[in-house]
Every structure is written in C-alpha cells, then in structure tokens.
N, C-alpha and C. Protein backbone atom coordinates (compact mmCIF):
# COMPACT_ATOMS: atom_id res chain seq x y z
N UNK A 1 3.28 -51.02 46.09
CA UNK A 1 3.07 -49.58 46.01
C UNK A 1 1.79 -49.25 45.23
N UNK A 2 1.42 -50.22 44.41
CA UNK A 2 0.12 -50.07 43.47
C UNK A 2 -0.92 -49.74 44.17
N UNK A 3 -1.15 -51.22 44.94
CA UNK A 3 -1.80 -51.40 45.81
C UNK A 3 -2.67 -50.31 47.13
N UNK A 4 -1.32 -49.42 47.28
CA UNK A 4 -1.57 -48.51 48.12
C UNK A 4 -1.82 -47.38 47.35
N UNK A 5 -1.61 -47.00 46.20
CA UNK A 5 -1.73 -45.95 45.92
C UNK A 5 -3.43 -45.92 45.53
N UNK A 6 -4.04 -47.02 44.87
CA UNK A 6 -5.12 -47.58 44.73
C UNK A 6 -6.41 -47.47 45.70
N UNK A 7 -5.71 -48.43 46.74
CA UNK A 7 -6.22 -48.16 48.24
C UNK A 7 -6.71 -46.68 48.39
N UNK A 8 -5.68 -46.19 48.57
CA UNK A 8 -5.67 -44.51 49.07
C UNK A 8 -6.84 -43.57 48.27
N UNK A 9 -6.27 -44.34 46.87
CA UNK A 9 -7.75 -43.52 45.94
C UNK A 9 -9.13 -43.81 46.08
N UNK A 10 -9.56 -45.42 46.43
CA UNK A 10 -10.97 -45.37 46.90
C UNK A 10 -11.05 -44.67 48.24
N UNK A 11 -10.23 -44.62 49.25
CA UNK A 11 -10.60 -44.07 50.35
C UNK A 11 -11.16 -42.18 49.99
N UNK A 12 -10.23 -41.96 49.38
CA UNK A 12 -10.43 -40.81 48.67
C UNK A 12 -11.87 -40.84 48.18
N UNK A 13 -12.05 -41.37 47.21
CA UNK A 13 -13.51 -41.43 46.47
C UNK A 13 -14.77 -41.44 47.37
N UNK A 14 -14.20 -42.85 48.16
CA UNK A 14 -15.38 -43.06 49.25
C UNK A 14 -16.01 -41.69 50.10
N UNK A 15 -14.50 -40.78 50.71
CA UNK A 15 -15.02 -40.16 51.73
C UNK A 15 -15.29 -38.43 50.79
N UNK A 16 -15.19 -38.30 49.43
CA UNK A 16 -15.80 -37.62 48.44
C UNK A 16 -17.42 -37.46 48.18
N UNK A 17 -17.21 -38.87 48.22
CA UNK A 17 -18.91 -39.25 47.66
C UNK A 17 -19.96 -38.96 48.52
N UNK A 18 -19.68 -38.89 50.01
CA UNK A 18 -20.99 -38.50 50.88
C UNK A 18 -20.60 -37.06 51.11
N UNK A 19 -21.39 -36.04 50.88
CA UNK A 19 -21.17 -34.63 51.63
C UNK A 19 -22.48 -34.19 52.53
N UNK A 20 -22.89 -33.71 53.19
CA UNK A 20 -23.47 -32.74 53.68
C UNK A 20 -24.59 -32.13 53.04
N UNK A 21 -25.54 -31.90 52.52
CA UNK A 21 -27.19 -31.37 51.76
C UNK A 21 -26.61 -30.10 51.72
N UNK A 22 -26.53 -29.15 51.31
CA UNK A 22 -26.46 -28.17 50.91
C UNK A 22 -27.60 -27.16 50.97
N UNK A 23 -27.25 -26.16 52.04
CA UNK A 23 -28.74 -25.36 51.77
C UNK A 23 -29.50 -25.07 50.90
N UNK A 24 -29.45 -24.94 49.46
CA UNK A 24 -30.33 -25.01 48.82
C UNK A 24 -31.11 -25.97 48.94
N UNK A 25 -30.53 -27.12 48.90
CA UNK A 25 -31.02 -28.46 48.62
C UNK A 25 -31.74 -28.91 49.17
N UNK A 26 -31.88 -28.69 51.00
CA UNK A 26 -32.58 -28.73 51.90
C UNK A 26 -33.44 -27.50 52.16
N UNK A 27 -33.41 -26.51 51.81
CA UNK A 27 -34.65 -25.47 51.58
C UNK A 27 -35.43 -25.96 50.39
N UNK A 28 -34.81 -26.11 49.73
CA UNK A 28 -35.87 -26.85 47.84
C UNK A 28 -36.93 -28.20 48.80
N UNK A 29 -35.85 -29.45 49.57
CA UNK A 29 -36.51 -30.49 50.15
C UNK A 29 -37.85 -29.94 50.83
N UNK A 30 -37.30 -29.00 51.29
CA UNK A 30 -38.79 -28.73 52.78
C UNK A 30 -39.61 -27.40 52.08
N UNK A 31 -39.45 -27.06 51.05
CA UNK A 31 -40.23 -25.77 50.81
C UNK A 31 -41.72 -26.02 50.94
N UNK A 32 -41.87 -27.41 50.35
CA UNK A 32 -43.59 -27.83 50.51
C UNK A 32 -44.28 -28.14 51.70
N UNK A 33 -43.27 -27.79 52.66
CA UNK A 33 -43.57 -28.21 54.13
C UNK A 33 -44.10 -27.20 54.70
N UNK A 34 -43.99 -25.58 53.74
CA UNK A 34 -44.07 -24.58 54.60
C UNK A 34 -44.95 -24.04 54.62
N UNK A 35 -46.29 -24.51 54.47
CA UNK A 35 -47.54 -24.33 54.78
C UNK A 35 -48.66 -24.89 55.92
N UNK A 36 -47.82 -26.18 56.36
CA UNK A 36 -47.56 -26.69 57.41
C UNK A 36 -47.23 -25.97 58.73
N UNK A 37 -45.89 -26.04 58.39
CA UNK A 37 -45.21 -24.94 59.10
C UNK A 37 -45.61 -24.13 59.84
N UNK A 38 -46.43 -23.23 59.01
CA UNK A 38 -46.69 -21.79 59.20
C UNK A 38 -48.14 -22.04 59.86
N UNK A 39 -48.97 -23.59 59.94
CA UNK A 39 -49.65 -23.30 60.21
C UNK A 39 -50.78 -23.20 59.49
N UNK A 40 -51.11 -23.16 58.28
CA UNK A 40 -51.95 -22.88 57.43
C UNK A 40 -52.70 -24.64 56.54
N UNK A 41 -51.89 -25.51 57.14
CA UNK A 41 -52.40 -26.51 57.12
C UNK A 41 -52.51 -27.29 57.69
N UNK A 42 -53.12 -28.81 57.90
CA UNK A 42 -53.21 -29.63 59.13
C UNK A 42 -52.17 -30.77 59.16
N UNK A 43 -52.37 -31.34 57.85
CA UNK A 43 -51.23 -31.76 57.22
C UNK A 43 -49.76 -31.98 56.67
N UNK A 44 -48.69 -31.91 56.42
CA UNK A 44 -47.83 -31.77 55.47
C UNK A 44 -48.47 -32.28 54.33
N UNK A 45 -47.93 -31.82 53.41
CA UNK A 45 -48.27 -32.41 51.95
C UNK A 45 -47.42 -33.91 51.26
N UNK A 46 -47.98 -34.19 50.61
CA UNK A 46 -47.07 -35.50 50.08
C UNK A 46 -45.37 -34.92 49.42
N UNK A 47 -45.92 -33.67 49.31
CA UNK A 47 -44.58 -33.41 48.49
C UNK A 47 -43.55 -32.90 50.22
N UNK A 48 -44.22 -32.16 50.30
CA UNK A 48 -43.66 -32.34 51.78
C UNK A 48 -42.81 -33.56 52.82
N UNK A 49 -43.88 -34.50 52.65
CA UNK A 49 -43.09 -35.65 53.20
C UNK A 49 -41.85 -36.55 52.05
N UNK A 50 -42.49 -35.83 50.74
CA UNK A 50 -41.27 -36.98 49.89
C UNK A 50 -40.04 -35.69 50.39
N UNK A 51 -39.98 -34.74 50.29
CA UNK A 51 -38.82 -33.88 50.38
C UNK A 51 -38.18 -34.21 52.04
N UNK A 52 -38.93 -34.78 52.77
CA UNK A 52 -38.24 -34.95 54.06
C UNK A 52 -37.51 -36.20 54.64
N UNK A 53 -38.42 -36.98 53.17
CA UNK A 53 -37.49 -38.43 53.37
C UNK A 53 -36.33 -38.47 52.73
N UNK A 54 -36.28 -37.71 51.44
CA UNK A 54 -35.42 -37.72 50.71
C UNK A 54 -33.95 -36.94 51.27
N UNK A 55 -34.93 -36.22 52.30
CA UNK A 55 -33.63 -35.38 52.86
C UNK A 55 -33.01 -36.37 54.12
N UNK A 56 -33.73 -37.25 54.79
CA UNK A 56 -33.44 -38.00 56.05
C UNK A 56 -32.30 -38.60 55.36
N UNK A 57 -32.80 -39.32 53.93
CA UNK A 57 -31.80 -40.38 53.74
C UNK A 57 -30.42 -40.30 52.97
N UNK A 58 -30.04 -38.62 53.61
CA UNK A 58 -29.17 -37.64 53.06
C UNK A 58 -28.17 -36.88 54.15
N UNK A 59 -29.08 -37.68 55.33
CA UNK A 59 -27.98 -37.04 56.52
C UNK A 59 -27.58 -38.10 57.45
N UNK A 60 -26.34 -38.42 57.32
CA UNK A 60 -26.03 -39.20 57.68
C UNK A 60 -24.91 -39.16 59.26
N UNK A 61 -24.33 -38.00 59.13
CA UNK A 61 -23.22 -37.58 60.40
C UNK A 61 -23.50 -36.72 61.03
N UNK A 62 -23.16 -36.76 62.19
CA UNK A 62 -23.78 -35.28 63.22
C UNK A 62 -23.47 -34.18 62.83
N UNK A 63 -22.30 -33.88 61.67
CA UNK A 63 -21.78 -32.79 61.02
C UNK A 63 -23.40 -32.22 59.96
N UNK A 64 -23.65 -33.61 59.83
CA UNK A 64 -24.58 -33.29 58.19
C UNK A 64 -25.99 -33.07 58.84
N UNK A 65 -26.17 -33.33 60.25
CA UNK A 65 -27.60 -32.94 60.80
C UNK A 65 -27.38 -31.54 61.52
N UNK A 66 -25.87 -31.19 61.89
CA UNK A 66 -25.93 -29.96 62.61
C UNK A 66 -25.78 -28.68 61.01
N UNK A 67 -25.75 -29.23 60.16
CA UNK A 67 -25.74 -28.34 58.78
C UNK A 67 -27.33 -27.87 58.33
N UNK A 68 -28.00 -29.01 58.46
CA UNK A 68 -29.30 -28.52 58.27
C UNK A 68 -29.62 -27.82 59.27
N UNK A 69 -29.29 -27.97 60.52
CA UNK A 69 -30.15 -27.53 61.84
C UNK A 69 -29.96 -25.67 60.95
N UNK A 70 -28.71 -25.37 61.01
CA UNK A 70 -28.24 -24.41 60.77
C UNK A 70 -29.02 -23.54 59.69
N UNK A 71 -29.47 -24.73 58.32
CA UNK A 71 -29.32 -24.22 57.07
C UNK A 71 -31.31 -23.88 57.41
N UNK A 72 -31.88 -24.58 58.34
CA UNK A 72 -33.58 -24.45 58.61
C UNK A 72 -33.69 -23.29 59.33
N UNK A 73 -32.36 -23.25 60.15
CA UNK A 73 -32.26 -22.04 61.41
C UNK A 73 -32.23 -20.50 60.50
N UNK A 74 -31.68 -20.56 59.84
CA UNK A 74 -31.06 -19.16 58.70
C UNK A 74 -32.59 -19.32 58.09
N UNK A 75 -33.20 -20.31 57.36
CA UNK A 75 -34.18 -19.74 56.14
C UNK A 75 -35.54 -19.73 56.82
N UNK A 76 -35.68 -20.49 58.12
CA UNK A 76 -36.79 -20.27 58.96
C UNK A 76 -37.03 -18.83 59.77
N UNK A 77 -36.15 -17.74 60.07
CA UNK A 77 -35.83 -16.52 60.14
C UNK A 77 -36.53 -15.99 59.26
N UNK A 78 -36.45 -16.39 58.39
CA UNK A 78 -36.96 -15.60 56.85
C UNK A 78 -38.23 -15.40 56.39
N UNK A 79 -38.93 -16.28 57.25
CA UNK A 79 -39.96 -16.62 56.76
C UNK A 79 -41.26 -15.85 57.25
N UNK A 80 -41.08 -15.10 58.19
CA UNK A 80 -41.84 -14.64 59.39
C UNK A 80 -42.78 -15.89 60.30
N UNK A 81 -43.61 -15.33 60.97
CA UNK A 81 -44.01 -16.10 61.68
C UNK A 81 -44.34 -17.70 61.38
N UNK A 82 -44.18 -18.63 62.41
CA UNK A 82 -44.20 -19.93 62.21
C UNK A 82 -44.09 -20.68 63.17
N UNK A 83 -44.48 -21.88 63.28
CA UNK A 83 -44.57 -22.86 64.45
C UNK A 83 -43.66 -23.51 64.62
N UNK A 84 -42.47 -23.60 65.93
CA UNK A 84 -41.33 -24.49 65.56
C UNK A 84 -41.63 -25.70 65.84
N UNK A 85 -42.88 -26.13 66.97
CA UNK A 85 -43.56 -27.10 67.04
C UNK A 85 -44.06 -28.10 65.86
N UNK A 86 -44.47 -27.16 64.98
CA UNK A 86 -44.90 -27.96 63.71
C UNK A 86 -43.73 -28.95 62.83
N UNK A 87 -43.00 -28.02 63.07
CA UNK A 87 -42.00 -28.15 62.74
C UNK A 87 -40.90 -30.29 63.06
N UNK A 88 -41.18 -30.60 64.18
CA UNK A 88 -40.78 -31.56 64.92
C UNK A 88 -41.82 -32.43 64.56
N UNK A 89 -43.12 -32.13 64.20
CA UNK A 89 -44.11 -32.97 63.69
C UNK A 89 -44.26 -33.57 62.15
N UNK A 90 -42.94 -32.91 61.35
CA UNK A 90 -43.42 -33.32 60.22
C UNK A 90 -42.88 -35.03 59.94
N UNK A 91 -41.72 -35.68 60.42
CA UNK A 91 -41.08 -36.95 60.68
C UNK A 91 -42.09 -37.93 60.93
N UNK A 92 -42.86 -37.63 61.98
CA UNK A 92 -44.28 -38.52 62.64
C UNK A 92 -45.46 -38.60 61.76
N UNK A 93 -46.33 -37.15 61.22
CA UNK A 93 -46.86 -37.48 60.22
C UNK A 93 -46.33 -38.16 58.98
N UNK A 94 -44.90 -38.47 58.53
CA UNK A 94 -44.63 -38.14 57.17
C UNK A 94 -44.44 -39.95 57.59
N UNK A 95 -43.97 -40.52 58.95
CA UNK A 95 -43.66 -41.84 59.32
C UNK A 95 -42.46 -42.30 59.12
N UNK A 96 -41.40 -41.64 58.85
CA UNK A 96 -40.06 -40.89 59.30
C UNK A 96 -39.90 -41.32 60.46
N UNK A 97 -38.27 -41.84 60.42
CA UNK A 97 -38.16 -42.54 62.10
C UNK A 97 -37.16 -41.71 62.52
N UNK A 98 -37.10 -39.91 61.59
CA UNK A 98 -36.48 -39.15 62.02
C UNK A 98 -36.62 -38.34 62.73
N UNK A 99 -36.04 -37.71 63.88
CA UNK A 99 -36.00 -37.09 65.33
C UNK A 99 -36.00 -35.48 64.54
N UNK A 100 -37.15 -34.53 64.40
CA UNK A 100 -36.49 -33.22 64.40
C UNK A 100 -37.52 -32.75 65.34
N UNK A 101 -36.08 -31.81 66.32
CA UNK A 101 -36.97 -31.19 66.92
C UNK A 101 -37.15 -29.63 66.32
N UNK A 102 -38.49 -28.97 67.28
CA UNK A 102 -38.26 -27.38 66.94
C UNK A 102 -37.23 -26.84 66.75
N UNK A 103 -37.08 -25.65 65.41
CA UNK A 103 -35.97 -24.99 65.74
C UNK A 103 -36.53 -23.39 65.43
N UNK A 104 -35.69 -22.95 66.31
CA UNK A 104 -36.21 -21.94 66.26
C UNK A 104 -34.73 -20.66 66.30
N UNK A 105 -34.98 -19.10 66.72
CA UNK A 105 -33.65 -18.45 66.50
C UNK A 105 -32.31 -18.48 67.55
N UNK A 106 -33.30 -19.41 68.72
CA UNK A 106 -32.51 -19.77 69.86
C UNK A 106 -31.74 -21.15 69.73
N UNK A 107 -32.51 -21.85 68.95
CA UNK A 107 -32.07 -23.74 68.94
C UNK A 107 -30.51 -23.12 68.65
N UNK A 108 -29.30 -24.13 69.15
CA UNK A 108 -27.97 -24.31 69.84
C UNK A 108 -28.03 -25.75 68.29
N UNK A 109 -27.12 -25.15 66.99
CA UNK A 109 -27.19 -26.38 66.40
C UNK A 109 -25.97 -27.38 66.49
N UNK A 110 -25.05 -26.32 67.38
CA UNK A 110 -24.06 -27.35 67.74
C UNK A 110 -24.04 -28.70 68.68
N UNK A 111 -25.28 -28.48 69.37
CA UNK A 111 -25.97 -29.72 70.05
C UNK A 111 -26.55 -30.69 69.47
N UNK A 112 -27.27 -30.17 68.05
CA UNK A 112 -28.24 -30.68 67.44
C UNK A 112 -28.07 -32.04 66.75
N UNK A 113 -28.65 -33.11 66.58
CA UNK A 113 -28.52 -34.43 66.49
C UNK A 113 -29.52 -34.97 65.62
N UNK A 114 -30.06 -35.16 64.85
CA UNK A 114 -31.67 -35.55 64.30
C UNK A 114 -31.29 -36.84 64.52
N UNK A 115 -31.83 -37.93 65.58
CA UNK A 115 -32.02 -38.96 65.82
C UNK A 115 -32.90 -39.55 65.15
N UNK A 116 -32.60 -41.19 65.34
CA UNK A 116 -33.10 -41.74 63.89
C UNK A 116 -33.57 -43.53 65.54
C-alpha cells in the first residue's frame, strides 16, 4: 500500500511539474521580438531569440503550443499593425528547429501545432 501511495505521489508531482507558459510569460519571452515584428527591424534581436528559445524549450504538448498560439493571437491584436509573416521567421533566424507559423486574428489555434 506504501508503495502505491508513493507511486501515485510522483505521478502526481511529475504531471504538476510541467504546465503550459503562461501568457505573461510568453508575452515577457517575445516582447523583444516586437520590433521585428512590426517590421522596424531586419533582424530579431539577441534578446529576442534568447526569449524564443527559452520559450521553445517550454512547450512541450499540443495543449502548451495551442496556449501560446492563443496567448500571441490575443496580445498580437494589441499591438496594431504587424507582419504575421515576420512573425514565422523568427525560429529560422534565431536557428530554432521550431515551426511557427503566422498568426494572425484569423489563425484557428485549435489546429495549431509548433512543429519541432
């Protein structure tokens, strides 16, 4: 009975310990991106790309990539005009073997997948 009750608690812990980025967390990650973005640079910035790796290696389930899709979809609204194109480019410049595509007020994030 130890055993299991034990058991049960790392499973517990285990599936505790990974959550989902949190919109802040992932607006804070990409804020340096948004000059990029918008267009106003050619580049991403270094801080840019550390915030996008740091965020790649933070999403791990299609739950936790359709959360960002969501959480970029809401604060990219916000922002006024912007390139969603640019947007799908920052992974490639940054050398990121992560898949984002444009999103924009139409992107469907229940589809959404950031392939790796």
């Amino acid at each position: 009975m130890a055993r299991q009750v034990a058991f049960l608690a790392i499973l517990i812990f285990v599936s505790a310990a990974h959550s989902a980025p949190t919109c802040p967390v992932v607006t804070k990650k990409l804020a340096p991106c948004l000059l990029f973005v918008k267009g106003s640079s050619k580049d991403p910035s270094p801080a840019c790309c550390s915030g996008a790796k740091e965020l790649s290696n933070n999403v791990q389930t299609s739950k936790d990539k359709q959360a960002v899709c969501m959480c970029l979809k809401k604060t990219l609204s916000t922002i006024g005009d912007y390139q969603p194109s640019k947007l799908s480019l920052i992974p490639k410049k940054c050398g990121l073997k992560l898949v984002l595509p444009p999103i924009d007020k139409k992107t469907d994030c229940s589809k959404f997948a950031l392939g790796y």
